[in-house]
C-alpha atoms as a PDB file:
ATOM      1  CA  UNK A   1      -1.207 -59.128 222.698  1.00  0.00           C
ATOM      2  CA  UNK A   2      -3.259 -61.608 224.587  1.00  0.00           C
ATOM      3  CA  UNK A   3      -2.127 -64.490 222.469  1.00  0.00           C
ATOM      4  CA  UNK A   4       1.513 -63.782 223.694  1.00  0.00           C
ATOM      5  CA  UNK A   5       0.722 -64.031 226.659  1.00  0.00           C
ATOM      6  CA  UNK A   6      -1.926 -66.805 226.673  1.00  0.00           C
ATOM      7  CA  UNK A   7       1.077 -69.158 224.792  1.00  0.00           C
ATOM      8  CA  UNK A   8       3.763 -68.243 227.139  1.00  0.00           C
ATOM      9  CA  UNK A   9       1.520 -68.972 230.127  1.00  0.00           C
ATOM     10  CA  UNK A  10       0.531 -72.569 227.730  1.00  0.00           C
ATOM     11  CA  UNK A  11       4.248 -73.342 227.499  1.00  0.00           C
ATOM     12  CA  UNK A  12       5.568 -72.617 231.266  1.00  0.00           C
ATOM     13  CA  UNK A  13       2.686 -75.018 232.456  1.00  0.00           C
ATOM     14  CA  UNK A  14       3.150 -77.387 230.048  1.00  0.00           C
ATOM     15  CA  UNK A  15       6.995 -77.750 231.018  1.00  0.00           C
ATOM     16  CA  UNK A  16       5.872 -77.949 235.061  1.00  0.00           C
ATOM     17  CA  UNK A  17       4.120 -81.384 234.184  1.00  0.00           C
ATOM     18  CA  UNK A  18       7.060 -82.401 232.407  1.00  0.00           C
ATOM     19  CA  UNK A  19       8.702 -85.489 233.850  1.00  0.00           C
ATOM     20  CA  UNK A  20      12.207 -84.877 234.978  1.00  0.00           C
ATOM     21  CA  UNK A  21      14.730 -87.596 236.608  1.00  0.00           C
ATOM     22  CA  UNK A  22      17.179 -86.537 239.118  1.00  0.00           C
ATOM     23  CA  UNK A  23      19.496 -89.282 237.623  1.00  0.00           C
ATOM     24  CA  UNK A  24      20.200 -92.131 235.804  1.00  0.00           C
ATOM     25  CA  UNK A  25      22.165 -94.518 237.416  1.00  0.00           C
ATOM     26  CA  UNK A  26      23.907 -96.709 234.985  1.00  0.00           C
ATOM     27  CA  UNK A  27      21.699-100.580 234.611  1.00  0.00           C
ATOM     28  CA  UNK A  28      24.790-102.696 233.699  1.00  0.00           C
ATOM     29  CA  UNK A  29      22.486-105.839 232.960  1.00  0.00           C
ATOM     30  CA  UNK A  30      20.861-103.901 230.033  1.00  0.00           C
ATOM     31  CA  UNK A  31      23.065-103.417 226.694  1.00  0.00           C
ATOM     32  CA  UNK A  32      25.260-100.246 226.030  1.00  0.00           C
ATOM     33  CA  UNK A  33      23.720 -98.158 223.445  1.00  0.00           C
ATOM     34  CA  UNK A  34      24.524 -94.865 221.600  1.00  0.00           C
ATOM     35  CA  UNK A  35      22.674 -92.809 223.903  1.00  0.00           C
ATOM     36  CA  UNK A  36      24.346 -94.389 226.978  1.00  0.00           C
ATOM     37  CA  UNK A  37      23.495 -97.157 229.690  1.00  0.00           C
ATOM     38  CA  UNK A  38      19.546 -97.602 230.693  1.00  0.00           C
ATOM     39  CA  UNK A  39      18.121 -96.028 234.029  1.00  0.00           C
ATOM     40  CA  UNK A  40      18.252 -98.624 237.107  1.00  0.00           C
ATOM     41  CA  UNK A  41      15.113 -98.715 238.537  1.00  0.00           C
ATOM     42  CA  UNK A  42      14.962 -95.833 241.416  1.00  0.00           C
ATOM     43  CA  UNK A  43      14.182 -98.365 244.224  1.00  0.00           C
ATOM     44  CA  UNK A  44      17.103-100.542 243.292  1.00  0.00           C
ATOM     45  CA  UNK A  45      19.407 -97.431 243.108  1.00  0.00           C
ATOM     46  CA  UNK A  46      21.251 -97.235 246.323  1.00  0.00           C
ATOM     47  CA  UNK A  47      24.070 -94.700 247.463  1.00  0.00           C
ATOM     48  CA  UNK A  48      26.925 -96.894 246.938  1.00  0.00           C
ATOM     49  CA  UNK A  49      25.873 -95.631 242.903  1.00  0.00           C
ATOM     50  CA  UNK A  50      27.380 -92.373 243.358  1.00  0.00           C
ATOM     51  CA  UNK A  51      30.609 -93.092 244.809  1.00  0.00           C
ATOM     52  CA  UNK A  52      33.364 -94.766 243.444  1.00  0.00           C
ATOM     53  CA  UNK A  53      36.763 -95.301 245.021  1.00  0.00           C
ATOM     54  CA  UNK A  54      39.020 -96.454 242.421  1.00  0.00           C
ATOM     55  CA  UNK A  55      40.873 -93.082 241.964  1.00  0.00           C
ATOM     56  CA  UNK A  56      42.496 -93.702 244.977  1.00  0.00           C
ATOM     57  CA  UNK A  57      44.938 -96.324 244.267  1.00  0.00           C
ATOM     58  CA  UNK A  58      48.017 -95.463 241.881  1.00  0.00           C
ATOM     59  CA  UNK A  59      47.869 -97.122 237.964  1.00  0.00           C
ATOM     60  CA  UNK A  60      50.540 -99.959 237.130  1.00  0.00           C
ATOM     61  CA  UNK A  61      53.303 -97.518 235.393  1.00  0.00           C
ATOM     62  CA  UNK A  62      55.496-100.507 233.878  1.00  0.00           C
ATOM     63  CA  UNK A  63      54.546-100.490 230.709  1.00  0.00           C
ATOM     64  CA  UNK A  64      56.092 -99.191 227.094  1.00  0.00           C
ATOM     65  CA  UNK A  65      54.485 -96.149 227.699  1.00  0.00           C
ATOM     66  CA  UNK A  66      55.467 -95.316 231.456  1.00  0.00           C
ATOM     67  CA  UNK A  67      52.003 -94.046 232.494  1.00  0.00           C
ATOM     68  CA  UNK A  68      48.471 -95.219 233.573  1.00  0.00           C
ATOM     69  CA  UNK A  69      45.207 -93.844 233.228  1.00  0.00           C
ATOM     70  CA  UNK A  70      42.300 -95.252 235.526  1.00  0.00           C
ATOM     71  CA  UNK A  71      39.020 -94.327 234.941  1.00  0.00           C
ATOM     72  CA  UNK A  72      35.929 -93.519 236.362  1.00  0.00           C
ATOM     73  CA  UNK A  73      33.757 -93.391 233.493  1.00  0.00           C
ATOM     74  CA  UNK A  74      29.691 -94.457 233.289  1.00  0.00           C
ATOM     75  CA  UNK A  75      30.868 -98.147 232.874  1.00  0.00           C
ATOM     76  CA  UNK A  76      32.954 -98.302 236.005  1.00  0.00           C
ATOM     77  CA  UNK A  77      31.271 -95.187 237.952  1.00  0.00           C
ATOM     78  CA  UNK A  78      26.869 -95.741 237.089  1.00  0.00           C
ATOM     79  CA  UNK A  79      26.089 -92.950 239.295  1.00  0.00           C
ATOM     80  CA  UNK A  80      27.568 -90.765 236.461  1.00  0.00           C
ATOM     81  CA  UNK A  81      25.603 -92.103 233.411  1.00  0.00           C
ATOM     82  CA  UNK A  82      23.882 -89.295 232.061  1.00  0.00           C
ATOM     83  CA  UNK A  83      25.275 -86.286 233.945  1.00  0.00           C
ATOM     84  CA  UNK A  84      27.536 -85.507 231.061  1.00  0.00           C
ATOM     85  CA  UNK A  85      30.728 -85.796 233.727  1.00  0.00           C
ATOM     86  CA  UNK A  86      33.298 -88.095 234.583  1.00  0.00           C
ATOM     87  CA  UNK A  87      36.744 -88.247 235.519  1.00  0.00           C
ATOM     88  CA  UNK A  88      39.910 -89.977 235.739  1.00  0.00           C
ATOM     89  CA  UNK A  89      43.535 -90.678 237.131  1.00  0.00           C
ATOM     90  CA  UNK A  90      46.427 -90.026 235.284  1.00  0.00           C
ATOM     91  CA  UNK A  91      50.167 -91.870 236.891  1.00  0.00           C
ATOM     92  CA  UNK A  92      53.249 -91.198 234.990  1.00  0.00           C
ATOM     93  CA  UNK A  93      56.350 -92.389 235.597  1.00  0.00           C
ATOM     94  CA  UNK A  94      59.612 -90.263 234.764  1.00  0.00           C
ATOM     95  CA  UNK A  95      59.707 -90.823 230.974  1.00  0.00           C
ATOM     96  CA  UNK A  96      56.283 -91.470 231.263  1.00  0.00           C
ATOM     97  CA  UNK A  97      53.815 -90.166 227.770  1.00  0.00           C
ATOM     98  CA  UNK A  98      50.009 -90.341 226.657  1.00  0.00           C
ATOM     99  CA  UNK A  99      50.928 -90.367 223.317  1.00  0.00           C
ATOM    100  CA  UNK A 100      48.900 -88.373 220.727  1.00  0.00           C
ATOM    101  CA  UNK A 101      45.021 -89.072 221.177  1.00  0.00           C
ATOM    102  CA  UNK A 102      41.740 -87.859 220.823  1.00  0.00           C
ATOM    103  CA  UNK A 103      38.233 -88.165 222.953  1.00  0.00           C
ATOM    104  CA  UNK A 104      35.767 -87.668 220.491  1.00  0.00           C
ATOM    105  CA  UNK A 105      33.116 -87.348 223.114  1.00  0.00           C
ATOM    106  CA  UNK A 106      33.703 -84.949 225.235  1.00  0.00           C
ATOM    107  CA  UNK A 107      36.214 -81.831 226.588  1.00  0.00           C
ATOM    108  CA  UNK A 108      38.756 -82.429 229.103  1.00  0.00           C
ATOM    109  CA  UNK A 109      40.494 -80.440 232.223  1.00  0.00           C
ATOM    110  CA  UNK A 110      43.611 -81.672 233.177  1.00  0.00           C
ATOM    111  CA  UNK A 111      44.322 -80.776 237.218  1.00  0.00           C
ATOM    112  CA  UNK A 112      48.058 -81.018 238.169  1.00  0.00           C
ATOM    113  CA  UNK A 113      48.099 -82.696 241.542  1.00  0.00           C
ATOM    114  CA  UNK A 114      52.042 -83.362 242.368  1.00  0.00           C
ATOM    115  CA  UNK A 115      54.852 -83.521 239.752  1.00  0.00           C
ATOM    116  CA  UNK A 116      55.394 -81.820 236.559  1.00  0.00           C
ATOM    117  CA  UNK A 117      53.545 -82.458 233.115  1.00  0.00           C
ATOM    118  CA  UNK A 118      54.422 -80.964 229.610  1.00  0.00           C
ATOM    119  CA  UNK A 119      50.457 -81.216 228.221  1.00  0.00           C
ATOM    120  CA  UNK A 120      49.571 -79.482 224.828  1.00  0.00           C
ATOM    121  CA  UNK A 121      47.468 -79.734 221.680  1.00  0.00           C
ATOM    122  CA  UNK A 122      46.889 -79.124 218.187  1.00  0.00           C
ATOM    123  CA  UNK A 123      44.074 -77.230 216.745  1.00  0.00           C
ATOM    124  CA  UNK A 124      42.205 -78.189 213.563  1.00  0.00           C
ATOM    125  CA  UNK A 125      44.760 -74.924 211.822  1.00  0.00           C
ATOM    126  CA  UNK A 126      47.688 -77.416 213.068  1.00  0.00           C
ATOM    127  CA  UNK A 127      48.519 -74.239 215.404  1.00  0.00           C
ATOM    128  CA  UNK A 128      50.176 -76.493 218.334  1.00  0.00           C
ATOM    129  CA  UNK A 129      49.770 -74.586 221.797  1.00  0.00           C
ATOM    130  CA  UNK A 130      51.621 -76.288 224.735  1.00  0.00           C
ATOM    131  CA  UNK A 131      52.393 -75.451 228.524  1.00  0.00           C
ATOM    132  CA  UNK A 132      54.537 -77.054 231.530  1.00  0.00           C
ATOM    133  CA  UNK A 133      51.863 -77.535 234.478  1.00  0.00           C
ATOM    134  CA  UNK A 134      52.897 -77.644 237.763  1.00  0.00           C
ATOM    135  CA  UNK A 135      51.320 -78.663 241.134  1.00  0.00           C
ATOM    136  CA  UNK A 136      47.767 -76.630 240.975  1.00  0.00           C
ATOM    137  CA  UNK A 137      47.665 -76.314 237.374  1.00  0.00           C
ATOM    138  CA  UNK A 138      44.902 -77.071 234.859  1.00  0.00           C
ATOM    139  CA  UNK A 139      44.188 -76.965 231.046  1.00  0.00           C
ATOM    140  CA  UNK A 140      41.521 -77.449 228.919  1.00  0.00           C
ATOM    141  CA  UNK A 141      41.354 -79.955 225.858  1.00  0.00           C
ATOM    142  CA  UNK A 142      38.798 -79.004 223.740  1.00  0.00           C
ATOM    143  CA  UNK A 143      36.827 -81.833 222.278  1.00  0.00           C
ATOM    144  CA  UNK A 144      38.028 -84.099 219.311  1.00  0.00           C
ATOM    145  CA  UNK A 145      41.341 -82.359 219.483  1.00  0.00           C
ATOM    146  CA  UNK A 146      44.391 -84.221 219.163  1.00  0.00           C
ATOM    147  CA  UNK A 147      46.315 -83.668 222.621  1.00  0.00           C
ATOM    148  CA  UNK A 148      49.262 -85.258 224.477  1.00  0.00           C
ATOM    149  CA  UNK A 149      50.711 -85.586 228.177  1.00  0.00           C
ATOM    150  CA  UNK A 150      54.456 -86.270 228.953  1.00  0.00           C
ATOM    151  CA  UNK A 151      56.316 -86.363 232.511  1.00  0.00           C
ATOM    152  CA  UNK A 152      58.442 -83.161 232.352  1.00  0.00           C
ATOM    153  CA  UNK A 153      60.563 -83.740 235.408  1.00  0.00           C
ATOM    154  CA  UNK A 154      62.487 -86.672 237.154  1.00  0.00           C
ATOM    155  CA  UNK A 155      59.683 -87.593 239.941  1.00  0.00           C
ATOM    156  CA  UNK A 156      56.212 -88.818 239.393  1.00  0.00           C
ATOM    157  CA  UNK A 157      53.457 -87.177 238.256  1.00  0.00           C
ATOM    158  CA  UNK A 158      50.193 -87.438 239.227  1.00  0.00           C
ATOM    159  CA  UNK A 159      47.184 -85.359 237.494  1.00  0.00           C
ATOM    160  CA  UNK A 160      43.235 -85.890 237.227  1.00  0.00           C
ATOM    161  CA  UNK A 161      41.776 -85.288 234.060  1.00  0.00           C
ATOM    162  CA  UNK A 162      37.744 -84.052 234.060  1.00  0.00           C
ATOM    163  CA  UNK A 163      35.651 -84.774 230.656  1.00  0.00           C
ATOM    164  CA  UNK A 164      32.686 -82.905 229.562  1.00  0.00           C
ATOM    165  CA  UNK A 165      30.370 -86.531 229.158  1.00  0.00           C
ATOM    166  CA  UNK A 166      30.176 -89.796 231.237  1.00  0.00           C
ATOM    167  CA  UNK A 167      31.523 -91.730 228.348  1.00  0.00           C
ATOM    168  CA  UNK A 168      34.124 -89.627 226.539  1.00  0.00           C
ATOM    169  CA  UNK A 169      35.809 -92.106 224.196  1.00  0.00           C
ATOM    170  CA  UNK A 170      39.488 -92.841 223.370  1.00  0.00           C
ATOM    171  CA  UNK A 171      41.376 -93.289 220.248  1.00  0.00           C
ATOM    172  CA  UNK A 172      45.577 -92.939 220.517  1.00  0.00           C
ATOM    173  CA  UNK A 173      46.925 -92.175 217.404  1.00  0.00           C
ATOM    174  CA  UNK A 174      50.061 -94.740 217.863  1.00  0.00           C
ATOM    175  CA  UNK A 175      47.397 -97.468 218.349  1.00  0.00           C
ATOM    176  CA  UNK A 176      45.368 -96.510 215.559  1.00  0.00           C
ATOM    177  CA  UNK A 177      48.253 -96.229 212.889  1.00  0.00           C
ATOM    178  CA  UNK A 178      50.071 -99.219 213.971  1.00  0.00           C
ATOM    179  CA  UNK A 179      48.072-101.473 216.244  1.00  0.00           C
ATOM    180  CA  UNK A 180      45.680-103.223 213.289  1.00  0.00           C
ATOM    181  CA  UNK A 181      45.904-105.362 210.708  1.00  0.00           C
ATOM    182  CA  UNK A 182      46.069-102.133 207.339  1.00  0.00           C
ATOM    183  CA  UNK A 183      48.802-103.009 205.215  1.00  0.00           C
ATOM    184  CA  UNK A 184      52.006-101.642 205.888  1.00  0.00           C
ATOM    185  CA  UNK A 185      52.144-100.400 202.112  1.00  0.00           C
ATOM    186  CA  UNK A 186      49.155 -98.742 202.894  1.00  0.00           C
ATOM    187  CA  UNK A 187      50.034 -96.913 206.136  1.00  0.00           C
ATOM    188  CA  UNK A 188      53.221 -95.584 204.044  1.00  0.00           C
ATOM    189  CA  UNK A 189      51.057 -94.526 201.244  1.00  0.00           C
ATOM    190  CA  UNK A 190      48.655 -92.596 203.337  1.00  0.00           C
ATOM    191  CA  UNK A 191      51.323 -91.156 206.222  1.00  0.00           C
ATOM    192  CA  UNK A 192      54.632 -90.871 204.418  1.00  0.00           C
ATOM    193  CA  UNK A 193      56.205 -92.936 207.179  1.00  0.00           C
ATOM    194  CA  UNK A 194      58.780 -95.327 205.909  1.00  0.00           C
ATOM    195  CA  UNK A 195      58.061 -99.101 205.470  1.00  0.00           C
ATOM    196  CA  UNK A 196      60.767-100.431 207.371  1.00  0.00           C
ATOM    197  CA  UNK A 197      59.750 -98.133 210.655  1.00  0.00           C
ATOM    198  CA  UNK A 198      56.261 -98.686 210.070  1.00  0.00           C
ATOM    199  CA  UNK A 199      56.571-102.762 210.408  1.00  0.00           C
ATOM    200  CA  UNK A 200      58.888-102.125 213.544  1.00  0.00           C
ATOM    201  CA  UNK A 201      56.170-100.288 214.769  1.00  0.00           C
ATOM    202  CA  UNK A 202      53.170-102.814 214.341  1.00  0.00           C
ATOM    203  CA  UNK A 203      55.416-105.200 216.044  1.00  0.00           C
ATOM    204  CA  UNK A 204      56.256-102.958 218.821  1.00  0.00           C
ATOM    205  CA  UNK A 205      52.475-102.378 219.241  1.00  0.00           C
ATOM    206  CA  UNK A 206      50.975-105.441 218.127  1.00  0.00           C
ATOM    207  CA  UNK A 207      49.648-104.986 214.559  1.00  0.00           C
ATOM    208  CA  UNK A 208      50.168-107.232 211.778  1.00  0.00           C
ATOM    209  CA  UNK A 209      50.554-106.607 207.689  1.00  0.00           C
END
Protein backbone atom coordinates (compact mmCIF):
# COMPACT_ATOMS: atom_id res chain seq x y z
CA UNK A 1 0.00 0.00 0.00
CA UNK A 2 2.78 2.36 0.80
CA UNK A 3 4.46 1.85 -2.52
CA UNK A 4 1.24 3.28 -4.21
CA UNK A 5 1.37 5.90 -2.60
CA UNK A 6 5.13 6.61 -2.30
CA UNK A 7 5.11 6.41 -6.55
CA UNK A 8 2.18 8.59 -6.99
CA UNK A 9 3.64 11.18 -4.61
CA UNK A 10 7.32 10.36 -6.94
CA UNK A 11 5.38 11.11 -10.13
CA UNK A 12 3.23 14.40 -9.13
CA UNK A 13 6.66 15.96 -7.98
CA UNK A 14 8.48 14.87 -10.65
CA UNK A 15 5.93 16.55 -13.20
CA UNK A 16 6.05 20.05 -10.89
CA UNK A 17 9.83 20.39 -11.97
CA UNK A 18 8.90 19.73 -15.36
CA UNK A 19 9.68 22.57 -17.73
CA UNK A 20 6.64 23.93 -19.42
CA UNK A 21 6.52 26.95 -22.12
CA UNK A 22 3.61 29.17 -22.24
CA UNK A 23 4.26 29.37 -26.07
CA UNK A 24 6.15 29.04 -28.95
CA UNK A 25 6.18 31.81 -31.07
CA UNK A 26 7.02 30.84 -34.55
CA UNK A 27 11.33 31.73 -35.35
CA UNK A 28 10.89 32.32 -39.14
CA UNK A 29 14.82 32.56 -39.61
CA UNK A 30 15.14 28.86 -38.51
CA UNK A 31 13.95 26.06 -41.15
CA UNK A 32 10.34 24.53 -41.15
CA UNK A 33 10.42 21.09 -39.90
CA UNK A 34 7.91 18.22 -39.32
CA UNK A 35 7.27 19.11 -35.89
CA UNK A 36 6.65 22.80 -36.75
CA UNK A 37 8.65 26.22 -36.65
CA UNK A 38 11.46 26.62 -33.69
CA UNK A 39 10.66 28.71 -30.42
CA UNK A 40 11.81 32.56 -30.77
CA UNK A 41 13.73 33.34 -28.01
CA UNK A 42 11.23 34.69 -25.09
CA UNK A 43 13.00 38.12 -24.86
CA UNK A 44 12.73 38.68 -28.56
CA UNK A 45 9.00 37.63 -28.49
CA UNK A 46 6.98 40.74 -28.39
CA UNK A 47 3.05 41.20 -28.48
CA UNK A 48 2.76 42.12 -31.99
CA UNK A 49 3.37 37.81 -32.14
CA UNK A 50 -0.04 37.13 -31.15
CA UNK A 51 -2.02 39.28 -33.28
CA UNK A 52 -2.45 39.23 -36.75
CA UNK A 53 -4.69 41.44 -38.85
CA UNK A 54 -4.91 39.98 -42.16
CA UNK A 55 -8.46 38.50 -41.73
CA UNK A 56 -9.72 41.73 -42.03
CA UNK A 57 -9.39 42.60 -45.56
CA UNK A 58 -11.63 40.63 -48.22
CA UNK A 59 -9.59 37.79 -50.64
CA UNK A 60 -9.24 38.68 -54.51
CA UNK A 61 -12.51 36.59 -55.77
CA UNK A 62 -11.60 36.85 -59.67
CA UNK A 63 -10.34 33.85 -60.26
CA UNK A 64 -11.61 30.34 -62.07
CA UNK A 65 -12.78 29.35 -58.93
CA UNK A 66 -14.77 32.53 -57.63
CA UNK A 67 -13.51 32.34 -54.02
CA UNK A 68 -10.49 33.18 -51.75
CA UNK A 69 -9.17 31.75 -48.77
CA UNK A 70 -6.64 33.88 -46.59
CA UNK A 71 -4.95 32.41 -43.95
CA UNK A 72 -3.69 32.82 -40.72
CA UNK A 73 -1.74 29.83 -40.25
CA UNK A 74 1.82 29.39 -38.05
CA UNK A 75 3.70 30.74 -41.18
CA UNK A 76 1.78 33.97 -41.49
CA UNK A 77 0.35 34.13 -37.72
CA UNK A 78 3.91 32.83 -35.25
CA UNK A 79 2.04 33.52 -32.20
CA UNK A 80 0.04 30.33 -33.14
CA UNK A 81 2.92 27.82 -33.74
CA UNK A 82 2.37 25.16 -31.44
CA UNK A 83 -1.07 25.84 -29.94
CA UNK A 84 -2.59 23.32 -32.27
CA UNK A 85 -5.08 26.38 -33.63
CA UNK A 86 -5.38 28.53 -36.44
CA UNK A 87 -7.80 30.03 -38.60
CA UNK A 88 -8.78 31.48 -41.76
CA UNK A 89 -11.02 33.64 -44.19
CA UNK A 90 -13.09 32.22 -46.61
CA UNK A 91 -14.65 35.06 -49.69
CA UNK A 92 -16.85 33.61 -52.26
CA UNK A 93 -18.24 35.18 -54.91
CA UNK A 94 -21.80 34.11 -56.35
CA UNK A 95 -20.73 30.97 -58.26
CA UNK A 96 -18.00 30.91 -56.08
CA UNK A 97 -16.56 26.82 -54.98
CA UNK A 98 -13.62 25.25 -52.82
CA UNK A 99 -13.58 22.43 -54.84
CA UNK A 100 -13.10 18.94 -53.29
CA UNK A 101 -10.05 18.97 -50.75
CA UNK A 102 -8.60 17.58 -47.86
CA UNK A 103 -6.42 19.01 -44.68
CA UNK A 104 -4.61 16.18 -43.63
CA UNK A 105 -3.54 17.94 -40.50
CA UNK A 106 -6.05 18.94 -38.68
CA UNK A 107 -10.22 19.30 -38.13
CA UNK A 108 -12.02 22.23 -39.27
CA UNK A 109 -15.22 24.50 -38.11
CA UNK A 110 -16.66 26.39 -40.65
CA UNK A 111 -18.56 29.76 -39.01
CA UNK A 112 -21.12 31.35 -41.43
CA UNK A 113 -20.63 35.07 -41.07
CA UNK A 114 -23.00 36.76 -43.92
CA UNK A 115 -24.29 34.97 -47.07
CA UNK A 116 -25.24 31.50 -47.76
CA UNK A 117 -22.86 28.37 -48.20
CA UNK A 118 -23.82 24.77 -49.38
CA UNK A 119 -20.67 22.95 -47.26
CA UNK A 120 -20.63 19.05 -47.00
CA UNK A 121 -18.41 15.97 -46.91
CA UNK A 122 -17.76 12.50 -47.56
CA UNK A 123 -16.90 9.94 -45.05
CA UNK A 124 -14.33 7.17 -45.55
CA UNK A 125 -18.03 4.71 -46.19
CA UNK A 126 -18.51 7.35 -49.21
CA UNK A 127 -21.77 8.27 -47.03
CA UNK A 128 -21.88 12.11 -48.32
CA UNK A 129 -23.63 14.35 -45.54
CA UNK A 130 -24.26 18.00 -46.66
CA UNK A 131 -26.12 21.17 -45.20
CA UNK A 132 -27.04 24.89 -46.44
CA UNK A 133 -25.45 27.26 -43.62
CA UNK A 134 -26.72 30.42 -43.10
CA UNK A 135 -25.59 33.59 -41.20
CA UNK A 136 -24.57 31.99 -37.57
CA UNK A 137 -24.02 28.63 -38.76
CA UNK A 138 -21.11 26.22 -38.25
CA UNK A 139 -19.96 22.64 -39.21
CA UNK A 140 -17.38 20.48 -38.45
CA UNK A 141 -14.90 18.75 -41.01
CA UNK A 142 -13.42 16.03 -39.49
CA UNK A 143 -9.80 15.55 -40.31
CA UNK A 144 -8.43 14.04 -43.66
CA UNK A 145 -11.95 14.04 -44.95
CA UNK A 146 -12.65 15.05 -48.32
CA UNK A 147 -15.03 18.24 -47.98
CA UNK A 148 -16.28 21.07 -50.24
CA UNK A 149 -17.76 24.76 -49.97
CA UNK A 150 -19.97 26.38 -52.72
CA UNK A 151 -21.87 29.92 -52.66
CA UNK A 152 -25.55 28.82 -52.40
CA UNK A 153 -27.18 32.16 -53.01
CA UNK A 154 -26.76 35.26 -55.36
CA UNK A 155 -24.75 37.65 -52.77
CA UNK A 156 -21.41 37.07 -51.23
CA UNK A 157 -20.47 34.90 -48.78
CA UNK A 158 -18.25 35.32 -46.22
CA UNK A 159 -17.33 32.39 -43.58
CA UNK A 160 -14.22 31.69 -41.18
CA UNK A 161 -13.03 28.36 -41.07
CA UNK A 162 -11.16 27.16 -37.49
CA UNK A 163 -8.56 24.05 -37.79
CA UNK A 164 -7.64 21.79 -35.04
CA UNK A 165 -3.43 22.53 -35.64
CA UNK A 166 -1.40 25.71 -36.54
CA UNK A 167 -0.39 24.16 -39.78
CA UNK A 168 -3.29 22.12 -41.15
CA UNK A 169 -2.23 21.34 -44.72
CA UNK A 170 -4.05 21.53 -48.09
CA UNK A 171 -4.41 19.25 -50.95
CA UNK A 172 -7.57 20.07 -53.63
CA UNK A 173 -8.42 17.20 -55.41
CA UNK A 174 -8.84 19.21 -58.93
CA UNK A 175 -5.19 20.32 -58.41
CA UNK A 176 -3.94 17.08 -57.54
CA UNK A 177 -5.58 15.07 -60.50
CA UNK A 178 -4.92 17.59 -63.08
CA UNK A 179 -2.41 20.21 -62.04
CA UNK A 180 1.03 17.88 -62.54
CA UNK A 181 2.89 16.49 -64.97
CA UNK A 182 1.16 12.17 -64.58
CA UNK A 183 0.33 11.11 -67.89
CA UNK A 184 -2.95 11.69 -69.11
CA UNK A 185 -3.18 7.83 -70.01
CA UNK A 186 -2.47 7.33 -66.62
CA UNK A 187 -4.99 9.62 -64.89
CA UNK A 188 -7.69 7.75 -67.23
CA UNK A 189 -6.42 4.43 -66.21
CA UNK A 190 -6.55 5.10 -62.55
CA UNK A 191 -9.95 7.54 -62.46
CA UNK A 192 -12.05 6.38 -65.38
CA UNK A 193 -12.20 9.97 -66.57
CA UNK A 194 -12.02 10.26 -70.29
CA UNK A 195 -8.78 11.31 -72.13
CA UNK A 196 -10.06 14.02 -74.05
CA UNK A 197 -11.63 15.84 -70.68
CA UNK A 198 -8.75 14.94 -68.75
CA UNK A 199 -6.15 16.98 -71.18
CA UNK A 200 -8.79 19.92 -71.20
CA UNK A 201 -8.48 19.79 -67.72
CA UNK A 202 -4.57 19.94 -67.21
CA UNK A 203 -4.75 22.83 -69.49
CA UNK A 204 -7.44 24.53 -67.68
CA UNK A 205 -5.36 24.02 -64.49
CA UNK A 206 -1.96 24.03 -65.63
CA UNK A 207 -0.68 20.42 -65.86
CA UNK A 208 1.10 18.95 -68.65
CA UNK A 209 1.19 15.11 -70.21
Amino acid sequence: MIFPIFFTFFLLLSSSHASVQDFCVADYKAPDGPAGYSCKKPAKVTVDDFVYSGLGIAGNTTNIIKAAVTTAFAAQFPGVNGLGISLARLDLAPGGVIPFHTHPGASEVLLVIEGTIVAGFVASDNTPYLKTLKKGDIMVFPQGLLHFQVNGGGTPALAFPSFSSPSPGLQILDFALFKNDLATELIAQTTFLDAAQIKKLKGVLGGTN
